[in-house]
PDB file of N, CA and C in Angstrom:
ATOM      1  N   UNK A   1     -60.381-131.790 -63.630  1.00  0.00           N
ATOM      2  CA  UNK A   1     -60.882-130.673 -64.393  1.00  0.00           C
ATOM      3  C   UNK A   1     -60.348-129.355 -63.857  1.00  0.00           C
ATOM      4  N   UNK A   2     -60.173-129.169 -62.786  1.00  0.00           N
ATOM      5  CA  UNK A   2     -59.570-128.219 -61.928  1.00  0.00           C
ATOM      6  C   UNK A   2     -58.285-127.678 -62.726  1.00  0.00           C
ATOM      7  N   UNK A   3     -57.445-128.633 -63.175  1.00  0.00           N
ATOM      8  CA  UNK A   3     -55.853-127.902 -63.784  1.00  0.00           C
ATOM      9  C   UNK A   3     -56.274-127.666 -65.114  1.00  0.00           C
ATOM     10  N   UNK A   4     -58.073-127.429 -65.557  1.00  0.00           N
ATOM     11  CA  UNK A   4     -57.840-126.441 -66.697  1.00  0.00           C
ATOM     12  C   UNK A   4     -58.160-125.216 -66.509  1.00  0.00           C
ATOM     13  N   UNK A   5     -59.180-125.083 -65.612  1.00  0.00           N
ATOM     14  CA  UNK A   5     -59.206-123.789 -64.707  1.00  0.00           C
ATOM     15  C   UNK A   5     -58.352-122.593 -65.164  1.00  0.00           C
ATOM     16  N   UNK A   6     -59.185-121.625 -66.395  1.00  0.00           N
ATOM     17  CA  UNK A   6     -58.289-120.311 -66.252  1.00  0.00           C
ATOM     18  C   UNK A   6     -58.082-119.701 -65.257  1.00  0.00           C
ATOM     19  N   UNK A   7     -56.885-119.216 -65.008  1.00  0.00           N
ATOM     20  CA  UNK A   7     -56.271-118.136 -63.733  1.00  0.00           C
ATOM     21  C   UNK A   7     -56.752-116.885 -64.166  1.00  0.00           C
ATOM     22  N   UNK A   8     -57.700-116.388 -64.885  1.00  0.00           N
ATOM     23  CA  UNK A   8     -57.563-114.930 -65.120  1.00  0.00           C
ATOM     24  C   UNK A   8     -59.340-114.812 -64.773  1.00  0.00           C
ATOM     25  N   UNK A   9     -59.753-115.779 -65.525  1.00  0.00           N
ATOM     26  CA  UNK A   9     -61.527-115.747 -64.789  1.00  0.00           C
ATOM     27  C   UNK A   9     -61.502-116.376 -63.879  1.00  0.00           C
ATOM     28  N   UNK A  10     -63.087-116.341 -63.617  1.00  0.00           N
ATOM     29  CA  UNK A  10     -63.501-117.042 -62.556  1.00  0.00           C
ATOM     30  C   UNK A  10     -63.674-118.688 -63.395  1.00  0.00           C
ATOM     31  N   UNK A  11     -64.710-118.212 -64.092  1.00  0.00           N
ATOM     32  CA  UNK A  11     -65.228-119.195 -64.726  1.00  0.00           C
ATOM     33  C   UNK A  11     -65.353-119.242 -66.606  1.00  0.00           C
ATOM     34  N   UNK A  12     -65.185-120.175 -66.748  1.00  0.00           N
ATOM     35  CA  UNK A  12     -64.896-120.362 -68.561  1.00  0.00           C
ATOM     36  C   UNK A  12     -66.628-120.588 -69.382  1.00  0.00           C
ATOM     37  N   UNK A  13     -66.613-119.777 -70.014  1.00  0.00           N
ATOM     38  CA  UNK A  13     -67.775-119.883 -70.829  1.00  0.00           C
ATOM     39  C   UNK A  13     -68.772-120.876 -71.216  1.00  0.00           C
ATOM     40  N   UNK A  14     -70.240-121.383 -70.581  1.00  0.00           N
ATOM     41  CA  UNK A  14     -70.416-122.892 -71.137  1.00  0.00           C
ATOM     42  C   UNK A  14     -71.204-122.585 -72.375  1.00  0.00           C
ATOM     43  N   UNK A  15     -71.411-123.366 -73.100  1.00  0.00           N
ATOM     44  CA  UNK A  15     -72.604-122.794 -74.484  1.00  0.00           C
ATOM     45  C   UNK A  15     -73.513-123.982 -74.063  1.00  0.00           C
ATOM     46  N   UNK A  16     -74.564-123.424 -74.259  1.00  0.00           N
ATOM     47  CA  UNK A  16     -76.041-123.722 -74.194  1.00  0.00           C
ATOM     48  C   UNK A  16     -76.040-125.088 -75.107  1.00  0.00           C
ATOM     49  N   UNK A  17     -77.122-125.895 -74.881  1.00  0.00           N
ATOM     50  CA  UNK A  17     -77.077-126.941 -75.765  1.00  0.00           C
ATOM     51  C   UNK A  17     -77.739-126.624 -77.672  1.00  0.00           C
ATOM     52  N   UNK A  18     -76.622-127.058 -78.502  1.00  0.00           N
ATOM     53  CA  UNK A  18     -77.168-126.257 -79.820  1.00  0.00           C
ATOM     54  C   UNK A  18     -76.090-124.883 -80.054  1.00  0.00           C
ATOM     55  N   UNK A  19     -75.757-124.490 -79.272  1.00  0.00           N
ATOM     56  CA  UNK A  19     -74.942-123.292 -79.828  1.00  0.00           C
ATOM     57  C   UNK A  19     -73.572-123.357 -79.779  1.00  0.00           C
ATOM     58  N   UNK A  20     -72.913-122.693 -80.388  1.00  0.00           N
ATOM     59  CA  UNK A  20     -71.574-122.832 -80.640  1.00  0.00           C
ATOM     60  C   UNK A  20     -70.741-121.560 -80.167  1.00  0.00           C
ATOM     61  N   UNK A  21     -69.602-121.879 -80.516  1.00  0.00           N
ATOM     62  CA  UNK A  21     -68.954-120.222 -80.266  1.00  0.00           C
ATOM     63  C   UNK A  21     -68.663-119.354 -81.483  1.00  0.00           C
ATOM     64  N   UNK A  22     -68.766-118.687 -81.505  1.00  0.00           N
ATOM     65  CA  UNK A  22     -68.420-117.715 -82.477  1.00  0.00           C
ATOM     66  C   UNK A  22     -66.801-117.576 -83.524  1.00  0.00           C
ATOM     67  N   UNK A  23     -65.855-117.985 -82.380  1.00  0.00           N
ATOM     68  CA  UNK A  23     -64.569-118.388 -83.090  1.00  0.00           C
ATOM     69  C   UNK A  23     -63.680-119.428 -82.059  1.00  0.00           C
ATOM     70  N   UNK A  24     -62.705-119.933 -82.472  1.00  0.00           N
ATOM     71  CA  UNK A  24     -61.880-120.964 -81.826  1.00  0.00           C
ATOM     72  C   UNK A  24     -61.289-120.166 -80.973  1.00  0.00           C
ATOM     73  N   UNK A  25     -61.317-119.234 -79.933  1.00  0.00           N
ATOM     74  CA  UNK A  25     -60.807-118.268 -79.266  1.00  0.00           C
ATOM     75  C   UNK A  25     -61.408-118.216 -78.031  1.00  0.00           C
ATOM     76  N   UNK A  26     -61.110-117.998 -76.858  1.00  0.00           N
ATOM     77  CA  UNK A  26     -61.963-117.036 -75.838  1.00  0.00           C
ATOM     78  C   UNK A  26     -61.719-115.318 -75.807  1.00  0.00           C
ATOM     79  N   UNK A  27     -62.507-115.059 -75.543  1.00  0.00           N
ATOM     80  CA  UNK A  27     -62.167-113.599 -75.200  1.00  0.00           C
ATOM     81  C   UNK A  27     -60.750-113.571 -74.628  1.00  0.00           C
ATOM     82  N   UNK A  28     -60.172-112.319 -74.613  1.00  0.00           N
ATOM     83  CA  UNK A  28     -58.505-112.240 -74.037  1.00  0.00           C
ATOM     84  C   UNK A  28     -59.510-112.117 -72.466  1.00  0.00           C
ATOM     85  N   UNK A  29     -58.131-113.319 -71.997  1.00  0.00           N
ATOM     86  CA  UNK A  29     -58.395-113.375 -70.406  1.00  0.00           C
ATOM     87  C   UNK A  29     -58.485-114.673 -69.673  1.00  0.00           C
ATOM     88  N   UNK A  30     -58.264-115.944 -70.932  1.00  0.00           N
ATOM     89  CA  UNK A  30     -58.727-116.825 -70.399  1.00  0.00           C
ATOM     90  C   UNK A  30     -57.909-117.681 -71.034  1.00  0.00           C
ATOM     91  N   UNK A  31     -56.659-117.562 -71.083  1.00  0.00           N
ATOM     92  CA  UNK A  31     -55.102-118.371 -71.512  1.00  0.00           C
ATOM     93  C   UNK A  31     -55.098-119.044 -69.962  1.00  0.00           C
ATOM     94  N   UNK A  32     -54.891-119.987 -69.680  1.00  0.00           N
ATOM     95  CA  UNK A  32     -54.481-121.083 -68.749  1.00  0.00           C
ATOM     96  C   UNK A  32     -53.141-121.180 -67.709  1.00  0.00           C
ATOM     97  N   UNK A  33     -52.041-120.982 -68.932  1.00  0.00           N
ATOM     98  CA  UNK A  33     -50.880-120.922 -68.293  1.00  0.00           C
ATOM     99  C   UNK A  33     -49.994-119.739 -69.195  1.00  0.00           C
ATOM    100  N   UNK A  34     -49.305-119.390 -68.121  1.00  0.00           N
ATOM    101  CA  UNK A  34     -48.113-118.249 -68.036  1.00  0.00           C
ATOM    102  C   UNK A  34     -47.200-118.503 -69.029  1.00  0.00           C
ATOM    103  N   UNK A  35     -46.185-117.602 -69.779  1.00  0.00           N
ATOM    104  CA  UNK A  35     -45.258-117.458 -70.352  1.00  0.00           C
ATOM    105  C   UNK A  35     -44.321-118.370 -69.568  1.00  0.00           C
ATOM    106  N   UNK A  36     -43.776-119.430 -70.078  1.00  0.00           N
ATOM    107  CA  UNK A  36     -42.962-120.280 -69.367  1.00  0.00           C
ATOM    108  C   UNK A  36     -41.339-119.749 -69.764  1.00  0.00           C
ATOM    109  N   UNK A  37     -41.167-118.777 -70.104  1.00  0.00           N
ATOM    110  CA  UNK A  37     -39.946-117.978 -69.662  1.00  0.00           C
ATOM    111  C   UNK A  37     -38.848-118.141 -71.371  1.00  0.00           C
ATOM    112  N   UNK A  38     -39.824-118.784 -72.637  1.00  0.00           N
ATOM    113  CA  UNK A  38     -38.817-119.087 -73.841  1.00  0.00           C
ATOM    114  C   UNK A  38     -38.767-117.430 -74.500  1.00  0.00           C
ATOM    115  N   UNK A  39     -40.007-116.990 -74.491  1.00  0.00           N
ATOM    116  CA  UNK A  39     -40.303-115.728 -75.480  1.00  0.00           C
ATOM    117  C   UNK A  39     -38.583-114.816 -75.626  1.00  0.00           C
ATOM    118  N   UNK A  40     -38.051-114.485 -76.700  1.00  0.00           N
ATOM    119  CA  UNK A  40     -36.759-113.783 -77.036  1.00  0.00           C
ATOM    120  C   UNK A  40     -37.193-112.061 -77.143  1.00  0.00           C
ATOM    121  N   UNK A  41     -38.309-112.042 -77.880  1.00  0.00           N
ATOM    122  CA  UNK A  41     -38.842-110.496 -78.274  1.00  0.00           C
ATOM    123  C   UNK A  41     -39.976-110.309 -77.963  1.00  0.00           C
ATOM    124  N   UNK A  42     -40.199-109.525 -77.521  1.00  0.00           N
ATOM    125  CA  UNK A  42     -41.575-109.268 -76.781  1.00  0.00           C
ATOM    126  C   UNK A  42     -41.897-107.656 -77.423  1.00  0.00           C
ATOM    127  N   UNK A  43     -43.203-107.559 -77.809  1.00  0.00           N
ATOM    128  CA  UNK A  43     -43.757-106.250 -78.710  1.00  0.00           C
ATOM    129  C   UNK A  43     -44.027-104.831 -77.445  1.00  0.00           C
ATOM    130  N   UNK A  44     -43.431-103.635 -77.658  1.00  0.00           N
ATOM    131  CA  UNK A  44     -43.632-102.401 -77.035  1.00  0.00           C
ATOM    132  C   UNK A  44     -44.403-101.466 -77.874  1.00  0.00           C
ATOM    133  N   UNK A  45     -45.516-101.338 -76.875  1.00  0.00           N
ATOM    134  CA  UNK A  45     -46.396-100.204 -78.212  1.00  0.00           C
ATOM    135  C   UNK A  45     -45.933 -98.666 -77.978  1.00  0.00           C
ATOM    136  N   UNK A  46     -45.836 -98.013 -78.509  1.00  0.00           N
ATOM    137  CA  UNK A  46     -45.656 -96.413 -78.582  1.00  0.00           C
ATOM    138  C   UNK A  46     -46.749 -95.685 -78.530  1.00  0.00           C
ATOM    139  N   UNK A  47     -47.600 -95.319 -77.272  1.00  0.00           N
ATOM    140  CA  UNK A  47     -48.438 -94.848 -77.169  1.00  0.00           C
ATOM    141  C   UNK A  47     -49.287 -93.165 -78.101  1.00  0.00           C
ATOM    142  N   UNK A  48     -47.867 -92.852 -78.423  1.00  0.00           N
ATOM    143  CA  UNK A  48     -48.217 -91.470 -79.277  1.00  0.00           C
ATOM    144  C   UNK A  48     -48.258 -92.046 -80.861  1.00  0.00           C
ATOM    145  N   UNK A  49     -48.002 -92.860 -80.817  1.00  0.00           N
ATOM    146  CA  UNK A  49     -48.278 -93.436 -82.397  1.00  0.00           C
ATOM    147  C   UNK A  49     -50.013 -94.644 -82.509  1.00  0.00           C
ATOM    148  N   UNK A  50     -50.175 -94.940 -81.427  1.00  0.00           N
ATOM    149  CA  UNK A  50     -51.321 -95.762 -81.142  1.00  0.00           C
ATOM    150  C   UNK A  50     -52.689 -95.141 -81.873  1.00  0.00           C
ATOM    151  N   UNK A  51     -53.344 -95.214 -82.798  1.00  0.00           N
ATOM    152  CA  UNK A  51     -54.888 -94.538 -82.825  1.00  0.00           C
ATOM    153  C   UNK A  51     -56.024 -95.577 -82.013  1.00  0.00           C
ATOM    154  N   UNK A  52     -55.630 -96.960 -81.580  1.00  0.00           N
ATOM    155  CA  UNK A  52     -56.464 -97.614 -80.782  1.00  0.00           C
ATOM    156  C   UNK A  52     -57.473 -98.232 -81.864  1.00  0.00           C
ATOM    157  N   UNK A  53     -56.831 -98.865 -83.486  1.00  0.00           N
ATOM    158  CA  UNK A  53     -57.792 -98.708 -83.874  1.00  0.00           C
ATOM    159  C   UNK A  53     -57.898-100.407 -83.763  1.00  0.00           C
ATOM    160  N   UNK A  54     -57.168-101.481 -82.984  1.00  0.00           N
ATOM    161  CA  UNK A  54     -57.201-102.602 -81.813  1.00  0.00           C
ATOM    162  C   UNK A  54     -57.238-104.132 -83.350  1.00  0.00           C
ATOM    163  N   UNK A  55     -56.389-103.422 -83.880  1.00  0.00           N
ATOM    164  CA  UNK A  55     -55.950-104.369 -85.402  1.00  0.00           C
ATOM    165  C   UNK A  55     -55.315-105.759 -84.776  1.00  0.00           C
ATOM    166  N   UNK A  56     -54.298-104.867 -83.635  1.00  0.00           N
ATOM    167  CA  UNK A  56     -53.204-105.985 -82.984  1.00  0.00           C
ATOM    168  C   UNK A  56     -54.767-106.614 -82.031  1.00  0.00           C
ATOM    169  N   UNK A  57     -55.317-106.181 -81.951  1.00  0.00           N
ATOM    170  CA  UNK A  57     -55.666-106.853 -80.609  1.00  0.00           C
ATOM    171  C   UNK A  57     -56.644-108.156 -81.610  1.00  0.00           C
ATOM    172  N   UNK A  58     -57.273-107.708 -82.485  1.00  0.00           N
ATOM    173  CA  UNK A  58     -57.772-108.736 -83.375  1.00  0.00           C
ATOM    174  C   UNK A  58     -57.342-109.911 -83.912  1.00  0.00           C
ATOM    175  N   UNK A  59     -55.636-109.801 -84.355  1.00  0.00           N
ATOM    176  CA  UNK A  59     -54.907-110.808 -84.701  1.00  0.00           C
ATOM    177  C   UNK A  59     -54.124-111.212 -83.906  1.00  0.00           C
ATOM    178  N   UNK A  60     -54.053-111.162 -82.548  1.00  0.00           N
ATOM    179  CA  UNK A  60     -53.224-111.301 -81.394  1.00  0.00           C
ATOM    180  C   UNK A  60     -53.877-112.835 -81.206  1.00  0.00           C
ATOM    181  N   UNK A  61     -52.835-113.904 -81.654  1.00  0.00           N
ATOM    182  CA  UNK A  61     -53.403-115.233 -81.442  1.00  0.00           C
ATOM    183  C   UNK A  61     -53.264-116.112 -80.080  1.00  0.00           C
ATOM    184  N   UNK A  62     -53.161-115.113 -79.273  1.00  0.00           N
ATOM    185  CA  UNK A  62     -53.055-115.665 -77.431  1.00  0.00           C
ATOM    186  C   UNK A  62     -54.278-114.754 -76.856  1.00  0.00           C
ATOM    187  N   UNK A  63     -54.602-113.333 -77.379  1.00  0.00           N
ATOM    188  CA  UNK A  63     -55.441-112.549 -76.833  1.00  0.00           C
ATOM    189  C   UNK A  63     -54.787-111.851 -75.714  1.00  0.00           C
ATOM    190  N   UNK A  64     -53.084-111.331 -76.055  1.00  0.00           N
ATOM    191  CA  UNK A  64     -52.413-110.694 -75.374  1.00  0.00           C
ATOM    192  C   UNK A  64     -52.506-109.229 -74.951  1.00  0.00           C
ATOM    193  N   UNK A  65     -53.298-108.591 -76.211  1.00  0.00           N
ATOM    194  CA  UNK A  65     -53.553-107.260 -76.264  1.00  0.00           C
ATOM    195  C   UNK A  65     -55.063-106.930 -75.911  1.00  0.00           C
ATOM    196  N   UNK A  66     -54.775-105.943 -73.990  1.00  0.00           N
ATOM    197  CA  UNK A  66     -55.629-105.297 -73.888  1.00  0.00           C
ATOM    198  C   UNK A  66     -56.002-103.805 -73.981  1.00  0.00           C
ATOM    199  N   UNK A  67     -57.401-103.309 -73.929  1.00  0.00           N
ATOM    200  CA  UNK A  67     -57.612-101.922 -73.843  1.00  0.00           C
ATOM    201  C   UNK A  67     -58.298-101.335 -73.022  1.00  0.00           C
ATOM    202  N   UNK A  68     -57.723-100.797 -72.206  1.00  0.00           N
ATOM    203  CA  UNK A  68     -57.968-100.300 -70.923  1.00  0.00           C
ATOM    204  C   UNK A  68     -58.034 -98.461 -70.500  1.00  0.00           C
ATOM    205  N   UNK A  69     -59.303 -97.736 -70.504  1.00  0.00           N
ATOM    206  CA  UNK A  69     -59.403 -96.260 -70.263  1.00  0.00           C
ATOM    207  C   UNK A  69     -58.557 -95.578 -71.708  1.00  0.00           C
ATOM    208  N   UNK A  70     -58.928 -96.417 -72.584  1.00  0.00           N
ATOM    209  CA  UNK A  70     -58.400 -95.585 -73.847  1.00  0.00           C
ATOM    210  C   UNK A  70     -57.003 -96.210 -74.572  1.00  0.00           C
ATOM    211  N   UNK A  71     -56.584 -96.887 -73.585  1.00  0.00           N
ATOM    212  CA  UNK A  71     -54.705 -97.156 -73.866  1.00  0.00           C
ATOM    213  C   UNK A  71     -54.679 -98.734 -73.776  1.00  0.00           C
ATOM    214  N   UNK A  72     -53.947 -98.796 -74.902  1.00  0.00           N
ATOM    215  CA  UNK A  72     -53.593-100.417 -75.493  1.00  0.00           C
ATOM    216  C   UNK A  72     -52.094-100.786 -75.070  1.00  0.00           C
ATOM    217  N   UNK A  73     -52.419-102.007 -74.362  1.00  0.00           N
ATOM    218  CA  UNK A  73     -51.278-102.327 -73.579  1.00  0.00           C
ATOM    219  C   UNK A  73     -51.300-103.890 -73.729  1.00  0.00           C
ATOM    220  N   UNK A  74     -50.072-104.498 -73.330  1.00  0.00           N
ATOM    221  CA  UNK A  74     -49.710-106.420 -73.940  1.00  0.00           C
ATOM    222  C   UNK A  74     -49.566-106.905 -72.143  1.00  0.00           C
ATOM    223  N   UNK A  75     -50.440-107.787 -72.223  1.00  0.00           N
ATOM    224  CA  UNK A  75     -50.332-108.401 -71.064  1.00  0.00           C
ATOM    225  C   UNK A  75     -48.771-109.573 -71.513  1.00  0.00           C
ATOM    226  N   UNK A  76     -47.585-109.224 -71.021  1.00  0.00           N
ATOM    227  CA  UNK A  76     -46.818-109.988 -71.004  1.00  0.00           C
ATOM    228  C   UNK A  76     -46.621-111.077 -70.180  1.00  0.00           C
ATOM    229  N   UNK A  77     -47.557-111.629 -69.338  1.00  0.00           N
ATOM    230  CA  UNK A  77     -47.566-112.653 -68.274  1.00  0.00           C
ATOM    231  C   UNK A  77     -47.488-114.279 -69.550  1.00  0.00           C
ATOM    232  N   UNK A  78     -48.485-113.358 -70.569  1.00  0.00           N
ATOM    233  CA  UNK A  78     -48.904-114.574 -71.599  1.00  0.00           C
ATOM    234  C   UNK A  78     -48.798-114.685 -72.737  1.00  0.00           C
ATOM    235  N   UNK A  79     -47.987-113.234 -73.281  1.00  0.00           N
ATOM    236  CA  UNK A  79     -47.610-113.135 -74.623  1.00  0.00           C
ATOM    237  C   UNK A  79     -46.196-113.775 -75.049  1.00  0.00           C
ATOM    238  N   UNK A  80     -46.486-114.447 -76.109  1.00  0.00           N
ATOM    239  CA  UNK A  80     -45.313-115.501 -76.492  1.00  0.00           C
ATOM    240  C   UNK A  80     -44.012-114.844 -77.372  1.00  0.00           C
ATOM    241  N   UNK A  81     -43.965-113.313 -78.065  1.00  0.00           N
ATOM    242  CA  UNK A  81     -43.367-112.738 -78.623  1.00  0.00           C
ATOM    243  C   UNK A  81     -43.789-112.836 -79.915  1.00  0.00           C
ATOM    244  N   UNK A  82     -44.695-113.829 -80.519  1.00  0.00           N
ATOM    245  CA  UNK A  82     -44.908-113.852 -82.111  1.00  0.00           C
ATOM    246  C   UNK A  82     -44.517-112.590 -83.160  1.00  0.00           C
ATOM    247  N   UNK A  83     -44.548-111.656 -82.496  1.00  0.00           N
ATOM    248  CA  UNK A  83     -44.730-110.048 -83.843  1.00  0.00           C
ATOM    249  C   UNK A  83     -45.626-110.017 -84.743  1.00  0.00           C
ATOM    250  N   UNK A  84     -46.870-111.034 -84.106  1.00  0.00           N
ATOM    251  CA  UNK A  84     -48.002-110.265 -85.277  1.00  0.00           C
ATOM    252  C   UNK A  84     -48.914-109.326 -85.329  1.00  0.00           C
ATOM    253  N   UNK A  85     -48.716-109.016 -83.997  1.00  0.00           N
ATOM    254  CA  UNK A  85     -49.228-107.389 -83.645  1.00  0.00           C
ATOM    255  C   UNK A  85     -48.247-106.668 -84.238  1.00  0.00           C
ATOM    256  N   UNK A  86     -47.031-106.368 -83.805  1.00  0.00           N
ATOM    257  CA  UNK A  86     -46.115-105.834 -84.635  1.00  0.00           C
ATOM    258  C   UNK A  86     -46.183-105.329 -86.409  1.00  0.00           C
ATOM    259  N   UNK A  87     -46.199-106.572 -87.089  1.00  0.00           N
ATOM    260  CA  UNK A  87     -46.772-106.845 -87.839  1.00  0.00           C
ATOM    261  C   UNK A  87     -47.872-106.351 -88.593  1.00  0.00           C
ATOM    262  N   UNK A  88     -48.833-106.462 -88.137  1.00  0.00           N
ATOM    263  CA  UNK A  88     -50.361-106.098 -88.563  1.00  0.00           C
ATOM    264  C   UNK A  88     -50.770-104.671 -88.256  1.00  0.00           C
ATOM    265  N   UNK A  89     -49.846-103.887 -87.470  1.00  0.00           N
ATOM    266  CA  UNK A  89     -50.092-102.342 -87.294  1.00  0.00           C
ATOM    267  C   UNK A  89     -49.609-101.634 -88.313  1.00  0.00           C
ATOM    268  N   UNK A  90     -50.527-100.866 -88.715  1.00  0.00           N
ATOM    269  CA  UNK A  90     -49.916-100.149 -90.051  1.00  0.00           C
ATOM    270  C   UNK A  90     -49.634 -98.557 -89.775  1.00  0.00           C
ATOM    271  N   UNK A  91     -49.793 -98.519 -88.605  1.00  0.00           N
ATOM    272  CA  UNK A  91     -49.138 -96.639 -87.690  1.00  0.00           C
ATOM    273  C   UNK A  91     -47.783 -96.978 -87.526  1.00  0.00           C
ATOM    274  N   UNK A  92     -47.098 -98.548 -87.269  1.00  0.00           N
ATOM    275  CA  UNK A  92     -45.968 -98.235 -86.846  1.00  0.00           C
ATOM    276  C   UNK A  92     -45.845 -98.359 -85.304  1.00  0.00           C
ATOM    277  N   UNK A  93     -46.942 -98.234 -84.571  1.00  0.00           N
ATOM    278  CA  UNK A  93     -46.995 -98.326 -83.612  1.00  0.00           C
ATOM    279  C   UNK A  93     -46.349 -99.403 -82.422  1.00  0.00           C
ATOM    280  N   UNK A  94     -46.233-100.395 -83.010  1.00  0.00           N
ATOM    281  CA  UNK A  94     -45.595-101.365 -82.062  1.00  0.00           C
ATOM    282  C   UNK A  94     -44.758-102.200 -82.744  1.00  0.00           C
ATOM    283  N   UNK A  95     -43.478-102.328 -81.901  1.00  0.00           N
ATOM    284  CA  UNK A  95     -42.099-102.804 -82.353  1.00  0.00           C
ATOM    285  C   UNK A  95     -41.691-103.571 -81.515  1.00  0.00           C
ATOM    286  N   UNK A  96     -41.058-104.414 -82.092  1.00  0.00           N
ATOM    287  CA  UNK A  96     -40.925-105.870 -81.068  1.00  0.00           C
ATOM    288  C   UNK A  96     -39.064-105.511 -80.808  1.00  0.00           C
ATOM    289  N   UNK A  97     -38.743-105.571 -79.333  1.00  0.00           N
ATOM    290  CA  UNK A  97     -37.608-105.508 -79.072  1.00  0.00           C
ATOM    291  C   UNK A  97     -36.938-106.675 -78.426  1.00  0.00           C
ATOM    292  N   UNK A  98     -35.991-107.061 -77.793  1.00  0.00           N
ATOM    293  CA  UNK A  98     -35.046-108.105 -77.233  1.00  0.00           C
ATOM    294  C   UNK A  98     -35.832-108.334 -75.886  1.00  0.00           C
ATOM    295  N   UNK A  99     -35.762-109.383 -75.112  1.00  0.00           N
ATOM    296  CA  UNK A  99     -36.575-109.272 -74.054  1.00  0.00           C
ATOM    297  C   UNK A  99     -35.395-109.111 -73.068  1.00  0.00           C
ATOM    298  N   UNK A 100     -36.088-108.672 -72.000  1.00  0.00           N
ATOM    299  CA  UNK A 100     -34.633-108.382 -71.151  1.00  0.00           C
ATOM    300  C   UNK A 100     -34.953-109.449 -70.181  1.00  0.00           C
ATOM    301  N   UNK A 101     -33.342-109.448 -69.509  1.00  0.00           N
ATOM    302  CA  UNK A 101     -33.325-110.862 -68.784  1.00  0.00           C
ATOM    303  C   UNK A 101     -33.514-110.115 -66.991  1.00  0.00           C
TER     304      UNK A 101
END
């Protein structure tokens, strides 16, 4: 049971007997394993275009996008490159570029 152990908590959420979770998701923070090095494009947000209004962070299907003292930032340890943050921002705000080697 140990090698499912998220690296980012301590401990993974238990639900009570009878209750469920709310969505097929954990909160961002509790992906397992690291970007194993395939991702090609990886998303850069533009902070002066950002209103924080956390669209990407909603449809972010790894829970890559955090918000931290106001400012929205992509934990790339675990983001796979998808562009649906990219995508789903309608400021323009984040653009997916080449990943560098």
């Amino acid at each position: 049971m140990s090698a499912l152990r998220p690296c980012l908590r301590s401990t993974v959420p238990e639900w009570k007997n009878g209750e469920f979770p709310d969505s097929t998701a954990y909160e961002a923070g509790y992906l397992v394993h690291r970007n194993s090095g395939w991702r090609n494009r990886r998303p850069v947000i533009e902070p002066e275009l950002c209103t924080g209004c956390l669209q990407c962070y909603l449809y972010c299907p790894d829970g890559t996008i955090l918000k931290k003292d106001g400012k929205v930032s992509v934990d790339y340890d675990f983001c796979k490159g998808c562009g649906i943050c990219a995508g789903i921002c309608v400021h323009g705000a984040i653009r997916m570029e080449a990943e560098r080697q």
